[in-house]
Protein backbone atom coordinates (compact mmCIF):
# COMPACT_ATOMS: atom_id res chain seq x y z
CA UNK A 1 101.39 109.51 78.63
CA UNK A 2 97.88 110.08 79.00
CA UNK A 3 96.33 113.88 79.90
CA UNK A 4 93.96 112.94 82.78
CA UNK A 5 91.49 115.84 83.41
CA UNK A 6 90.54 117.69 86.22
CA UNK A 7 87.57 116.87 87.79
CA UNK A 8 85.62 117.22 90.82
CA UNK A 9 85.23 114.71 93.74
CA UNK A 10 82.08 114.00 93.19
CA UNK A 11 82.15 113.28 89.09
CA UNK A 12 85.42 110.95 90.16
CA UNK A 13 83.18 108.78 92.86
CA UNK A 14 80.43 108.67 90.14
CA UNK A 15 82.96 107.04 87.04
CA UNK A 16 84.43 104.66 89.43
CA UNK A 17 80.60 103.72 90.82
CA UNK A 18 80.06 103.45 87.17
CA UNK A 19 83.53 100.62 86.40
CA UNK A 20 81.64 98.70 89.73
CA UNK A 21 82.92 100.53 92.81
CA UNK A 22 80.70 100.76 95.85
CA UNK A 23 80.55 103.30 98.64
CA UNK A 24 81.52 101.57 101.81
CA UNK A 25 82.11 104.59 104.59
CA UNK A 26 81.64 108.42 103.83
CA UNK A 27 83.66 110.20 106.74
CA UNK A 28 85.37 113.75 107.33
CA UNK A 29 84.99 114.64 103.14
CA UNK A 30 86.36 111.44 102.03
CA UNK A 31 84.48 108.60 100.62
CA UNK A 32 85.80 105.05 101.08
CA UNK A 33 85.09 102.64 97.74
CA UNK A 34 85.64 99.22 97.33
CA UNK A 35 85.62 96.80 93.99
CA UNK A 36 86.22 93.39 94.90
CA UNK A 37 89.92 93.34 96.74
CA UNK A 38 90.26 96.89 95.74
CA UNK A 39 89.55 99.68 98.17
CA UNK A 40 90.45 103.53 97.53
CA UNK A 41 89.40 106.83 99.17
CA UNK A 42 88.14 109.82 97.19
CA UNK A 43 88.31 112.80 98.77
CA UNK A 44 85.06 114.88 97.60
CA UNK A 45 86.91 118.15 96.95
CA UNK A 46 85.85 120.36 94.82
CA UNK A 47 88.88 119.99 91.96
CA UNK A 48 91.36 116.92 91.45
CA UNK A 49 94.48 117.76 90.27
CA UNK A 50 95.55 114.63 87.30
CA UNK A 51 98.12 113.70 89.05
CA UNK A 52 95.80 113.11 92.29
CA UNK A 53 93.33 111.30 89.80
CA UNK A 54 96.36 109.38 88.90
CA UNK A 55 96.67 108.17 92.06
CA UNK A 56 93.24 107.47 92.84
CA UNK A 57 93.19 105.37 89.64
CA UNK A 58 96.47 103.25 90.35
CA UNK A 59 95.22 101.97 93.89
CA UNK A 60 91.64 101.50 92.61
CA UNK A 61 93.44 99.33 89.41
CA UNK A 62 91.63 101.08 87.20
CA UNK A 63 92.74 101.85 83.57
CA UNK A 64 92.93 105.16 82.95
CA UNK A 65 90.87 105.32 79.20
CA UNK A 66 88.57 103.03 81.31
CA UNK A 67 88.06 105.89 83.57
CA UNK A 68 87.79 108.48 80.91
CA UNK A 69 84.62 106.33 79.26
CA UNK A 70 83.19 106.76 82.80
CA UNK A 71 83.54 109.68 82.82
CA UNK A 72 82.20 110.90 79.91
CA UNK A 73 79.17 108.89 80.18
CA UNK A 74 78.82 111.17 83.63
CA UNK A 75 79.63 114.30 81.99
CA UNK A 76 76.90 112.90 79.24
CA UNK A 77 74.15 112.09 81.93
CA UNK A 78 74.85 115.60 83.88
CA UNK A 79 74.19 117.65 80.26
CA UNK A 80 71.08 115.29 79.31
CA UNK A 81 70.18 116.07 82.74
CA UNK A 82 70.59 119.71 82.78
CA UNK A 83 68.67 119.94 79.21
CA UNK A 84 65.48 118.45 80.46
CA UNK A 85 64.35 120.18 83.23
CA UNK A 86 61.75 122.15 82.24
């Protein structure tokens, strides 16, 4: 079975923007996406527990090594980000 990390809210709502989810309501901490048919709630928590982003990833039908490329590529554009501000 695959390790899913832990990860913030936030860095989980930007992967899945990133694999074509959209923001459709932002209410009480969570944040409502939707891909096609498939709708899932994030909650923007500080930390996500793997087995929560487990969850999150089997009702948004997401593959989990799909999410993992997302994220990375977040984790990649935070660091870039971080390294040039002057």
């Amino acid at each position: 079975m695959l390790a899913l990390p832990h990860v913030s809210g936030t860095e989980c709502i930007l992967a899945l923007r990133r694999l074509g989810f959209r923001a459709q309501r932002r209410a009480g901490g969570l944040v409502t996406l939707a891909r096609g048919q498939s709708h899932v709630i994030v909650p923007e928590t500080a930390t996500l527990g793997p087995a929560l982003v487990n969850a999150i990833l089997r009702a948004a039908e997401v593959e989990p090594f799909a999410f993992l490329d997302a994220f990375e590529a977040v984790e990649e554009e935070a660091r870039d980000a971080r390294t040039h501000v002057a």
